[in-house]
PDB file of N, CA and C in Angstrom:
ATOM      1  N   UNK A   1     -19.641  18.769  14.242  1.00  0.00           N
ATOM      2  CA  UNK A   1     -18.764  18.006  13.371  1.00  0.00           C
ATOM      3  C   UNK A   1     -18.485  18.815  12.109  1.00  0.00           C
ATOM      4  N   UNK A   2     -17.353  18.867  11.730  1.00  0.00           N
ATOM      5  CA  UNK A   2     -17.038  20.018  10.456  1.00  0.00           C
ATOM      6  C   UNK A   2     -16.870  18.741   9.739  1.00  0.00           C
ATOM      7  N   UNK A   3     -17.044  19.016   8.394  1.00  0.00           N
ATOM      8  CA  UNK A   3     -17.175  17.967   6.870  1.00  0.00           C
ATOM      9  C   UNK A   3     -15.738  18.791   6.239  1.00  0.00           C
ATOM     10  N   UNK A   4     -15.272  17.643   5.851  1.00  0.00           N
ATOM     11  CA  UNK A   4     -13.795  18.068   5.202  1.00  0.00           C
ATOM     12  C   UNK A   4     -14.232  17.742   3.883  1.00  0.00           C
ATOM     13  N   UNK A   5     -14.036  18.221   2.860  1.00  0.00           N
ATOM     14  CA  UNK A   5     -14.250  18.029   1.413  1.00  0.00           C
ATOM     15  C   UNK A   5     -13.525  16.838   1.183  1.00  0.00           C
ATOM     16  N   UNK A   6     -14.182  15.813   0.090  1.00  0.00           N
ATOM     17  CA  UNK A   6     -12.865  14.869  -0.217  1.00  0.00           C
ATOM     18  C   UNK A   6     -11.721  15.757  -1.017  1.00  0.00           C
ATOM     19  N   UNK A   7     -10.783  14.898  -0.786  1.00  0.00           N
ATOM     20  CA  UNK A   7      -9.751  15.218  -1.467  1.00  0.00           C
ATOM     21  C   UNK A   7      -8.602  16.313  -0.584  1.00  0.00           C
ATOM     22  N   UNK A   8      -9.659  17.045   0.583  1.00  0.00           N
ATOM     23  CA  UNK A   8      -8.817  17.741   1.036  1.00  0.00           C
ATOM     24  C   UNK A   8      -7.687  17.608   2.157  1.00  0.00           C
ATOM     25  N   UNK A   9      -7.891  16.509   2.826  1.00  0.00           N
ATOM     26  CA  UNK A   9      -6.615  16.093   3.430  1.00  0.00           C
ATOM     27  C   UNK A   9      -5.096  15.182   3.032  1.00  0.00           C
ATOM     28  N   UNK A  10      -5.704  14.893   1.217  1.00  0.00           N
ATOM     29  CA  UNK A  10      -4.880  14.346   0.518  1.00  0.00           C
ATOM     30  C   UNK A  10      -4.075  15.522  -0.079  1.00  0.00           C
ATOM     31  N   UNK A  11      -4.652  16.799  -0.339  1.00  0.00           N
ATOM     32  CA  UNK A  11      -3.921  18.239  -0.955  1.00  0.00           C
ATOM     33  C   UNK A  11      -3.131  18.262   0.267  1.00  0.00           C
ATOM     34  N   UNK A  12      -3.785  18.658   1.361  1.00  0.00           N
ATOM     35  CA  UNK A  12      -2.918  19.199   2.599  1.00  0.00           C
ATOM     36  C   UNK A  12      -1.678  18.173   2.951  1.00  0.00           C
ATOM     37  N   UNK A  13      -2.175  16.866   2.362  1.00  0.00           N
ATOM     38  CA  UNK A  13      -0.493  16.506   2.703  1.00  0.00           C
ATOM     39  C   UNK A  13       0.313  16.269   1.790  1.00  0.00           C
ATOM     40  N   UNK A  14      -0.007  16.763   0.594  1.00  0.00           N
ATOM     41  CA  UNK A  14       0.806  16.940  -0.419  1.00  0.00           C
ATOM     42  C   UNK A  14       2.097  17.845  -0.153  1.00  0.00           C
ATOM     43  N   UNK A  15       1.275  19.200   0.146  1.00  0.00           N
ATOM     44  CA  UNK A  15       1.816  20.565   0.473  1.00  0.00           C
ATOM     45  C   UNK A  15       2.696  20.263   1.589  1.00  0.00           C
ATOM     46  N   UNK A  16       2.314  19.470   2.773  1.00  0.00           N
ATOM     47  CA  UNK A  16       3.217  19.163   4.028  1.00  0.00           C
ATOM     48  C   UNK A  16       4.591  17.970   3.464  1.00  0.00           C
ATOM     49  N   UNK A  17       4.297  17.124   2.567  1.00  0.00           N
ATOM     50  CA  UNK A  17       5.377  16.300   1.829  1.00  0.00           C
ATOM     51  C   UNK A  17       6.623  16.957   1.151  1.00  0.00           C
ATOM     52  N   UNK A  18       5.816  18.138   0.308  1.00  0.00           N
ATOM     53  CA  UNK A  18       6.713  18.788  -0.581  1.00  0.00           C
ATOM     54  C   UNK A  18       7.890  19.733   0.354  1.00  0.00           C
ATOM     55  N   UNK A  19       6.872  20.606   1.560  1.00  0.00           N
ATOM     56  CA  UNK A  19       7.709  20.829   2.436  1.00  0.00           C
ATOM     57  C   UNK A  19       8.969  19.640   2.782  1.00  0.00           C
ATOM     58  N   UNK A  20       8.195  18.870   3.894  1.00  0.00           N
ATOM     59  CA  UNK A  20       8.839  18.003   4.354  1.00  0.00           C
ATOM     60  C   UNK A  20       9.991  17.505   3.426  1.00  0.00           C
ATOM     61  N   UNK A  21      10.009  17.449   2.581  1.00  0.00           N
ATOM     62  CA  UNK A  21      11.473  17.070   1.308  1.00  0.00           C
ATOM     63  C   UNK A  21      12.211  17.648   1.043  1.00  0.00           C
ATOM     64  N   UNK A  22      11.964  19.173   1.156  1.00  0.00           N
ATOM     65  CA  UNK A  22      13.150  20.295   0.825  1.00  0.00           C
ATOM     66  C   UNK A  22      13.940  20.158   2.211  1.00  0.00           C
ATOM     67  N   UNK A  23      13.093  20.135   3.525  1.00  0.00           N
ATOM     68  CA  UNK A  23      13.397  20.461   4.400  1.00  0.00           C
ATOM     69  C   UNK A  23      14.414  18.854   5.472  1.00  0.00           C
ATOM     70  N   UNK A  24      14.003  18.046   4.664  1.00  0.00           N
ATOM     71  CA  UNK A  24      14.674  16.676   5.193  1.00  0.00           C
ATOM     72  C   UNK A  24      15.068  15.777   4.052  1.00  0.00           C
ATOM     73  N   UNK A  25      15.570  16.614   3.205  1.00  0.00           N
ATOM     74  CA  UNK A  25      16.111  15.572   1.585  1.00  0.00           C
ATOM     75  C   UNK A  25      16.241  14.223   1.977  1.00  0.00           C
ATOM     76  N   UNK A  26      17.100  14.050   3.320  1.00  0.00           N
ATOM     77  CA  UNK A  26      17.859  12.519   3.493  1.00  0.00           C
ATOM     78  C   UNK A  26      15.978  11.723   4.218  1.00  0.00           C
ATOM     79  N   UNK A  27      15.106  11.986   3.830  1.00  0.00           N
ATOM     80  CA  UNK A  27      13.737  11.455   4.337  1.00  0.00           C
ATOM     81  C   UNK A  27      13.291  10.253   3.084  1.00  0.00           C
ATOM     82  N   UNK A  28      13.381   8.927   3.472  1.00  0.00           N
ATOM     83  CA  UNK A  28      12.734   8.285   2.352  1.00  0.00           C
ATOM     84  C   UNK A  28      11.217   8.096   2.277  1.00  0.00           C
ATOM     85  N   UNK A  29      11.140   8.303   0.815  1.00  0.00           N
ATOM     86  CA  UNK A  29       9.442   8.198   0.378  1.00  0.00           C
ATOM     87  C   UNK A  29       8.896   7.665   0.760  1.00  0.00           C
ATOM     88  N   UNK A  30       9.044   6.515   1.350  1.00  0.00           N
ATOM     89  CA  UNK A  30       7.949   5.784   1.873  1.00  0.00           C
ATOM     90  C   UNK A  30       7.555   6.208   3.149  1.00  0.00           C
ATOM     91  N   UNK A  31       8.786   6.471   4.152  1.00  0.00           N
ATOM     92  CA  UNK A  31       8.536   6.744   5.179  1.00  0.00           C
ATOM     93  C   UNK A  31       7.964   8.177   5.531  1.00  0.00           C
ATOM     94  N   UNK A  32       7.989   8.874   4.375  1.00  0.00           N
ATOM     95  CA  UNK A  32       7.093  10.353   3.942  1.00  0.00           C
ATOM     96  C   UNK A  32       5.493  10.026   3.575  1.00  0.00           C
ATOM     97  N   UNK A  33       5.569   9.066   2.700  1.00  0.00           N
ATOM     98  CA  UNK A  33       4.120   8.884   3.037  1.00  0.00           C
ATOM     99  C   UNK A  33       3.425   7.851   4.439  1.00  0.00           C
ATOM    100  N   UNK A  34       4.308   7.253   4.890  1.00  0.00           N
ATOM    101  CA  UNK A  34       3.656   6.977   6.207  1.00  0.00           C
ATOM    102  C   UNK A  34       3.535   7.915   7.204  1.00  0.00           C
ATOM    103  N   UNK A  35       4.276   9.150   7.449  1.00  0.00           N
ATOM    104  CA  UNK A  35       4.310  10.056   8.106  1.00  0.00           C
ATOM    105  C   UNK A  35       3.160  11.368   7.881  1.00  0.00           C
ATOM    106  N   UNK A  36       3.176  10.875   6.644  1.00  0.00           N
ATOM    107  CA  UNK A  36       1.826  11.755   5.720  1.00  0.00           C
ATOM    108  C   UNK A  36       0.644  11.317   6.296  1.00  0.00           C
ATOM    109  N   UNK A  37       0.433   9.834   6.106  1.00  0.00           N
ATOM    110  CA  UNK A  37      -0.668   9.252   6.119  1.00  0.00           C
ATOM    111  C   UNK A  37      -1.381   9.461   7.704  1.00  0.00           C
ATOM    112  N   UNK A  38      -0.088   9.379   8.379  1.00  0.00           N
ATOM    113  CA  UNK A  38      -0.669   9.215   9.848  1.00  0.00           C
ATOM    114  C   UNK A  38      -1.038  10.864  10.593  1.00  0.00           C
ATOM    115  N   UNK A  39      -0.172  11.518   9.930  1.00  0.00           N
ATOM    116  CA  UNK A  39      -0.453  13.181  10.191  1.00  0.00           C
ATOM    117  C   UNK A  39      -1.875  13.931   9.360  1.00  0.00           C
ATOM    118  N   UNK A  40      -1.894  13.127   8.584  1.00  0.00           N
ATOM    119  CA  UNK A  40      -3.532  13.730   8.023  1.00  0.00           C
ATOM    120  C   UNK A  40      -4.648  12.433   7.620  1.00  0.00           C
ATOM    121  N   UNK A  41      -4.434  11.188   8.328  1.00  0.00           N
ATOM    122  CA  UNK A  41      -5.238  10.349   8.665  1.00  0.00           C
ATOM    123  C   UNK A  41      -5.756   9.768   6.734  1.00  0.00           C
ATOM    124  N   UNK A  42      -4.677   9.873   6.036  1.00  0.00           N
ATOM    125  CA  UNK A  42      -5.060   9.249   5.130  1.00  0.00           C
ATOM    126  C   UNK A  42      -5.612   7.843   4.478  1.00  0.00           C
ATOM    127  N   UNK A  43      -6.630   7.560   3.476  1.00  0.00           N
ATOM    128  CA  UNK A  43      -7.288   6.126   3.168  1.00  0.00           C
ATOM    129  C   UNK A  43      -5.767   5.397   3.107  1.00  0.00           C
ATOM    130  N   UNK A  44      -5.861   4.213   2.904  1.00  0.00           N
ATOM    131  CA  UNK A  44      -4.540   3.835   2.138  1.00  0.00           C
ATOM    132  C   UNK A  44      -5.088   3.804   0.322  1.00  0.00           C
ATOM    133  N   UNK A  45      -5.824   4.009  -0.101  1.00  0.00           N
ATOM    134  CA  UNK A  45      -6.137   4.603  -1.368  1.00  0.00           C
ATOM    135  C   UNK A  45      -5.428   6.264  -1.639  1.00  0.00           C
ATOM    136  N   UNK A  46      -5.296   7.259  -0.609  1.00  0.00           N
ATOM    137  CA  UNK A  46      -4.830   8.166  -0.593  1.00  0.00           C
ATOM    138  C   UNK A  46      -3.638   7.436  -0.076  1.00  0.00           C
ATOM    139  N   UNK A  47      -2.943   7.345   0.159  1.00  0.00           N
ATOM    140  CA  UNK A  47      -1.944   7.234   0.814  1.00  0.00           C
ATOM    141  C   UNK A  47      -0.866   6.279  -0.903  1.00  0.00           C
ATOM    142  N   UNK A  48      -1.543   5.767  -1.312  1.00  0.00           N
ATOM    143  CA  UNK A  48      -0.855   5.430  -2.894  1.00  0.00           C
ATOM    144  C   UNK A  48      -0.941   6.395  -3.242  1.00  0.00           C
ATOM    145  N   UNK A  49      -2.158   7.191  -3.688  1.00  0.00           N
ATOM    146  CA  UNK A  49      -2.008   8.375  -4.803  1.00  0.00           C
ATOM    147  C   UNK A  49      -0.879   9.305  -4.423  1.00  0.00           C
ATOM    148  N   UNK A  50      -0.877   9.610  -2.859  1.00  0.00           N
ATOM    149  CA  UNK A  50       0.250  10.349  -3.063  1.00  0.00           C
ATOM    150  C   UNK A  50       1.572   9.560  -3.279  1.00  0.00           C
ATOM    151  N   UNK A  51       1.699   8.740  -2.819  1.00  0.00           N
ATOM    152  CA  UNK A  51       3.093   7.920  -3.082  1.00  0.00           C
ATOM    153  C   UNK A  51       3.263   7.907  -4.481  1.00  0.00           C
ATOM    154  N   UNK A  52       2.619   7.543  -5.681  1.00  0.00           N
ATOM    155  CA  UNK A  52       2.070   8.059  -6.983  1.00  0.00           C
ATOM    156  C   UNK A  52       2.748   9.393  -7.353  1.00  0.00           C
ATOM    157  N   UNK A  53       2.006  10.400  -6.275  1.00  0.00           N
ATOM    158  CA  UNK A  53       2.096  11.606  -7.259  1.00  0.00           C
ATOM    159  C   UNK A  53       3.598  11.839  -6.534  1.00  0.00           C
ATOM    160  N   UNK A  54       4.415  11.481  -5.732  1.00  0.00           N
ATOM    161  CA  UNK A  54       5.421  12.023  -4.667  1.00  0.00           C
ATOM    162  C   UNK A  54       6.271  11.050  -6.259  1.00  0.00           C
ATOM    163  N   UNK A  55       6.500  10.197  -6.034  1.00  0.00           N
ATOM    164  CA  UNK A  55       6.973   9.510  -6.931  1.00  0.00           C
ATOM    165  C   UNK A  55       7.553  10.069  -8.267  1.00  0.00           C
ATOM    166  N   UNK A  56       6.136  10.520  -9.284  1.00  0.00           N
ATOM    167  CA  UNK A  56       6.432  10.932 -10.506  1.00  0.00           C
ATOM    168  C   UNK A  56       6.816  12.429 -10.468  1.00  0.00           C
ATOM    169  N   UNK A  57       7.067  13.191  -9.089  1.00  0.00           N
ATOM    170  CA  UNK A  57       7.927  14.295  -9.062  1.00  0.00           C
ATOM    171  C   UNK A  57       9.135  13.827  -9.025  1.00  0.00           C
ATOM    172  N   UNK A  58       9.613  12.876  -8.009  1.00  0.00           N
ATOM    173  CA  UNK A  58      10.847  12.322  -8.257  1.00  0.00           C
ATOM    174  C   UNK A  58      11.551  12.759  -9.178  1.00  0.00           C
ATOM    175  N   UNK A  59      10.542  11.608 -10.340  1.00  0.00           N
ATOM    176  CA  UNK A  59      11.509  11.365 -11.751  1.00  0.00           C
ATOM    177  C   UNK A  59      11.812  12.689 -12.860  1.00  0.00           C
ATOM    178  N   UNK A  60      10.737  13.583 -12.331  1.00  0.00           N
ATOM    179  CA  UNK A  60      11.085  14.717 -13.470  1.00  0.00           C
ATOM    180  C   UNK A  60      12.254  15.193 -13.473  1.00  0.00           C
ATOM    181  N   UNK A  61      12.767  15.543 -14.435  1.00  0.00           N
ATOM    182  CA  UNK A  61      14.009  16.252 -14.470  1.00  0.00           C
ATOM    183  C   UNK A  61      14.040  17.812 -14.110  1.00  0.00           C
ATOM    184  N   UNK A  62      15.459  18.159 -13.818  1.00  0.00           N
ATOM    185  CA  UNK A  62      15.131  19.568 -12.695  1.00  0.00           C
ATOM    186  C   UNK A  62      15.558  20.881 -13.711  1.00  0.00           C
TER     187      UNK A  62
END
């Protein structure tokens, strides 16, 4: 059994989100983090934070 650090399948689907957005703009957030969640088996505690952190990239200005 390999031990995944916490936190580390919440980074890894950060990195796969940020992809995933350049690469499918017309993809809505939510359905990015359900696609997140289920591709790296996220808590639904992770699964807010990133919706959270996916979110307040949103709003920044470019």
């Amino acid at each position: 059994m390999t031990v995944v650090p916490e936190g580390s399948a919440l980074k890894k689907a950060l990195c796969w989100a940020s992809e995933a957005r350049r690469d499918h703009p017309g993809m809505g957030l939510l359905a990015l983090v359900d696609e997140a969640g289920m591709r790296f088996n996220l808590s639904p505690n992770e699964s807010d934070a990133l919706l959270r952190t996916l979110s307040t990239e949103e709003k920044k200005p470019t």
